[in-house]
N, C-alpha and C. Protein backbone atom coordinates (compact mmCIF):
# COMPACT_ATOMS: atom_id res chain seq x y z
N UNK A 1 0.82 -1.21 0.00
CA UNK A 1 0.00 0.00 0.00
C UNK A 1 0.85 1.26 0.00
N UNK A 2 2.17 1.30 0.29
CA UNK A 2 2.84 2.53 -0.35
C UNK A 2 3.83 2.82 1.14
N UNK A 3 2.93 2.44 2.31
CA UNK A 3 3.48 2.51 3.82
C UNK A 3 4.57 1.97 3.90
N UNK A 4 5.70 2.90 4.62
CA UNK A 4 7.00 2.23 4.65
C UNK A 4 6.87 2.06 6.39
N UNK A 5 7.50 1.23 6.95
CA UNK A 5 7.60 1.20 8.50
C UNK A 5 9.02 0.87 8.99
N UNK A 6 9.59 1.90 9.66
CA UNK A 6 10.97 2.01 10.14
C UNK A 6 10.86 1.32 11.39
N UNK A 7 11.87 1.05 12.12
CA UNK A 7 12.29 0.70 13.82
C UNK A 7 13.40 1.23 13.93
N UNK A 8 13.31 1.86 15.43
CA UNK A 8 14.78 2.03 15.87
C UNK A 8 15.03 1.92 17.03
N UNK A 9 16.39 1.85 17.94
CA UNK A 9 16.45 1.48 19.43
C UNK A 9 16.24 3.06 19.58
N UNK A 10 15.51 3.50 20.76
CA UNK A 10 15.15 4.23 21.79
C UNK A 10 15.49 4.51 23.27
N UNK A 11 15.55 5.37 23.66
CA UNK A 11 14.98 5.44 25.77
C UNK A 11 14.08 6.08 25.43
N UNK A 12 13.16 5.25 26.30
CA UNK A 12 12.09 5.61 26.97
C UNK A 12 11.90 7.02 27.12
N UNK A 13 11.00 7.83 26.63
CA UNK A 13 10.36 8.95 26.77
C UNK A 13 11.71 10.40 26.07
N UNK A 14 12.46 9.70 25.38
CA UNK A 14 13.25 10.35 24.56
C UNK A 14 12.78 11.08 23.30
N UNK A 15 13.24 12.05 22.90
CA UNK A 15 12.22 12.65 21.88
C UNK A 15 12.88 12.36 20.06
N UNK A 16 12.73 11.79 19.24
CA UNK A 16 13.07 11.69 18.12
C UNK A 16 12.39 12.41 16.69
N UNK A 17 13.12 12.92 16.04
CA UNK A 17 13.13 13.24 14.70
C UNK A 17 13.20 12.68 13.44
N UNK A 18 12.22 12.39 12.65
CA UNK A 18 12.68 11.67 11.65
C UNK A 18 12.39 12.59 10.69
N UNK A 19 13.83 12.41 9.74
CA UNK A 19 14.34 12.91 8.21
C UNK A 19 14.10 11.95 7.45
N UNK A 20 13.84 12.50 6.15
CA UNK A 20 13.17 11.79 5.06
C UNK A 20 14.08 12.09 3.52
N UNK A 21 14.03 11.56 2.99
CA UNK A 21 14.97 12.45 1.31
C UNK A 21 14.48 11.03 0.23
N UNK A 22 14.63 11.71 -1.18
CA UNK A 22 14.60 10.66 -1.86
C UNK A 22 15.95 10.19 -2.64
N UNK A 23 17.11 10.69 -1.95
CA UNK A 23 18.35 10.17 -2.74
C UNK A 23 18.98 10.75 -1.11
N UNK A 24 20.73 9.55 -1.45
CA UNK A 24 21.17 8.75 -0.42
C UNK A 24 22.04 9.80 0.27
N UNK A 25 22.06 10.80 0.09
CA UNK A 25 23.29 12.11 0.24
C UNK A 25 22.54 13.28 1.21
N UNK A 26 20.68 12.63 1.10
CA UNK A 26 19.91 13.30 1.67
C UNK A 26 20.26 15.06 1.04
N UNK A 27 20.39 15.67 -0.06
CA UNK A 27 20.63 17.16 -0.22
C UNK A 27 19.25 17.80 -0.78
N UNK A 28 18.08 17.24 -0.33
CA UNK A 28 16.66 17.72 -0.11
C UNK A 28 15.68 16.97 0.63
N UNK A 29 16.85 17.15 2.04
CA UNK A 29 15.94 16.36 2.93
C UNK A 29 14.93 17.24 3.58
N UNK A 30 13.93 15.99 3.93
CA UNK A 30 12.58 17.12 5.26
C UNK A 30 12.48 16.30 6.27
N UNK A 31 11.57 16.95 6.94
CA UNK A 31 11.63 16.53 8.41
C UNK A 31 10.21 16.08 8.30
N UNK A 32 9.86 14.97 9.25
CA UNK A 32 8.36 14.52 8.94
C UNK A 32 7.62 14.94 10.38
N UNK A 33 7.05 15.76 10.01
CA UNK A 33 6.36 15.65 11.51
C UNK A 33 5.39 14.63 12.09
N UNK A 34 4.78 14.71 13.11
CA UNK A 34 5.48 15.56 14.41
C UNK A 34 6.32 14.97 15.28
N UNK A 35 7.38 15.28 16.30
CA UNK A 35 8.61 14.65 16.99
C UNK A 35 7.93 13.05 17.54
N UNK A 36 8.59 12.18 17.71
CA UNK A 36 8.15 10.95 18.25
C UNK A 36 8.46 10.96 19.60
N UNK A 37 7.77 10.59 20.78
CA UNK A 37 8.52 10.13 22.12
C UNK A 37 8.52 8.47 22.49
N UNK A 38 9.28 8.42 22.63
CA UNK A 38 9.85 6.98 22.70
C UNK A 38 9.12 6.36 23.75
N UNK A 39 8.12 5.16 23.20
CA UNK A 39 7.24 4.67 24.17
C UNK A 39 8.23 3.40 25.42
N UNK A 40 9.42 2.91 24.41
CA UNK A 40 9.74 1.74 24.70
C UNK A 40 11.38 1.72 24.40
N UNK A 41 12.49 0.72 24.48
CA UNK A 41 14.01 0.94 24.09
C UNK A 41 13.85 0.69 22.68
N UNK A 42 12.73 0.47 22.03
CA UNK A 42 12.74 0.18 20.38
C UNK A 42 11.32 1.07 20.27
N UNK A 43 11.74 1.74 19.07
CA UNK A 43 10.41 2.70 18.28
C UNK A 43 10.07 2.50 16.68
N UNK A 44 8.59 2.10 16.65
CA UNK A 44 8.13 1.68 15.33
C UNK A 44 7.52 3.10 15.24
N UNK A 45 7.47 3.44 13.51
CA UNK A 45 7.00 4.54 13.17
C UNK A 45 7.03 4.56 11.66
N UNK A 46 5.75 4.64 11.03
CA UNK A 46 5.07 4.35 9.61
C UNK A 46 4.91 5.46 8.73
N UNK A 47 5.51 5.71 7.92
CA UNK A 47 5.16 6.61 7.26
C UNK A 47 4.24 6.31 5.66
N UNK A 48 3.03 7.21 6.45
CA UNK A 48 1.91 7.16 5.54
C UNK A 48 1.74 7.92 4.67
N UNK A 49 2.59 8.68 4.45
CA UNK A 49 2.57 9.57 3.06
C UNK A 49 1.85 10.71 3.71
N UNK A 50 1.50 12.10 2.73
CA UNK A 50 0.99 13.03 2.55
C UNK A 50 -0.49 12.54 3.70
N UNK A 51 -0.58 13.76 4.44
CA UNK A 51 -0.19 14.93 4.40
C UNK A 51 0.78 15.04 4.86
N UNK A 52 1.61 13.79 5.95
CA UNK A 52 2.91 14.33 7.27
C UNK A 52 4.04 14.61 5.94
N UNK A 53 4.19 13.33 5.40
CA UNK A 53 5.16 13.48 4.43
C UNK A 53 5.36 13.72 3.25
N UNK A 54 6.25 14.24 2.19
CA UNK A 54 5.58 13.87 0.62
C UNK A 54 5.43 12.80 -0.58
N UNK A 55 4.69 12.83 -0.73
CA UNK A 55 4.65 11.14 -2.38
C UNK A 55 5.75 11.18 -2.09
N UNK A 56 6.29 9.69 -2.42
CA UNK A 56 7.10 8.74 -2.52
C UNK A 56 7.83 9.52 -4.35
N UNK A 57 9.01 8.97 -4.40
CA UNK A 57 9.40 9.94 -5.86
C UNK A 57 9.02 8.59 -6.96
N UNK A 58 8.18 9.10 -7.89
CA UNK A 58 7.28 8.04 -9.23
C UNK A 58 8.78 7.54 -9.77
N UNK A 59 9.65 8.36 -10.01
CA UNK A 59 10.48 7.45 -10.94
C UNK A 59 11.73 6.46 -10.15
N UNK A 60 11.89 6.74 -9.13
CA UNK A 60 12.87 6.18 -8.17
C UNK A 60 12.22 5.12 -7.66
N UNK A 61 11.31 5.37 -6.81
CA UNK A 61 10.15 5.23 -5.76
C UNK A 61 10.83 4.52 -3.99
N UNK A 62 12.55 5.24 -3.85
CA UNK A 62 13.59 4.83 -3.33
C UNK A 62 12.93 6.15 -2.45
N UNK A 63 13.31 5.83 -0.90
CA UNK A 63 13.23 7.11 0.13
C UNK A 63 13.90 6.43 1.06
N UNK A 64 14.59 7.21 1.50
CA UNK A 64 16.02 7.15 2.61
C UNK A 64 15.29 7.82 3.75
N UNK A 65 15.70 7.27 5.15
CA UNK A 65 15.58 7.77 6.48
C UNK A 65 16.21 7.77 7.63
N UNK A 66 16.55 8.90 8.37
CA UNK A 66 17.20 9.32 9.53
C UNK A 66 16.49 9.77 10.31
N UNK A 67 17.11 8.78 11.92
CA UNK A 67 16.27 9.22 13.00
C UNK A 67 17.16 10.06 13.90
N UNK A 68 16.88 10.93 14.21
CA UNK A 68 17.94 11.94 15.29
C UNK A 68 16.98 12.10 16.73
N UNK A 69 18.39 11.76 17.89
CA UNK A 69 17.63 12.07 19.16
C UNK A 69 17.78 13.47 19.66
N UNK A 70 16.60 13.92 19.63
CA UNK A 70 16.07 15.44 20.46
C UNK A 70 17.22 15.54 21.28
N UNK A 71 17.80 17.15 21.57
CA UNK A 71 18.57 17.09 22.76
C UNK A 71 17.39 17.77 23.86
């Protein structure tokens, strides 16, 4: 259905960011909102497309992701 679903290790109630791009150098990356807080030491998180994020790219249909912890 188009849904990609990431995991990553976590702490507990830590705040995370996830970056999005459609090529590997990330040099038009975005940020998907909104921040995640870490329910558990591992965090699942789906990205469902538009509106949080944008279409998937038609001719690639390749999307790269980075999770950064909140300071």
């Amino acid at each position: 259905n188009g849904n990609m679903l990431i995991e990553f290790p976590s702490a507990l109630g830590r705040a995370y960011t996830v970056v999005y791009s459609d090529n590997v150098l990330f040099s038009n990356a975005m940020i998907a909102p909104p921040v995640i807080v870490a329910p558990a030491n591992r965090t699942q998180w789906i990205d469902y497309g538009p509106p949080a994020t944008a279409n998937a790219p038609l001719n690639t249909g390749a999307r790269f992701y980075r999770v950064f912890q909140n300071p």
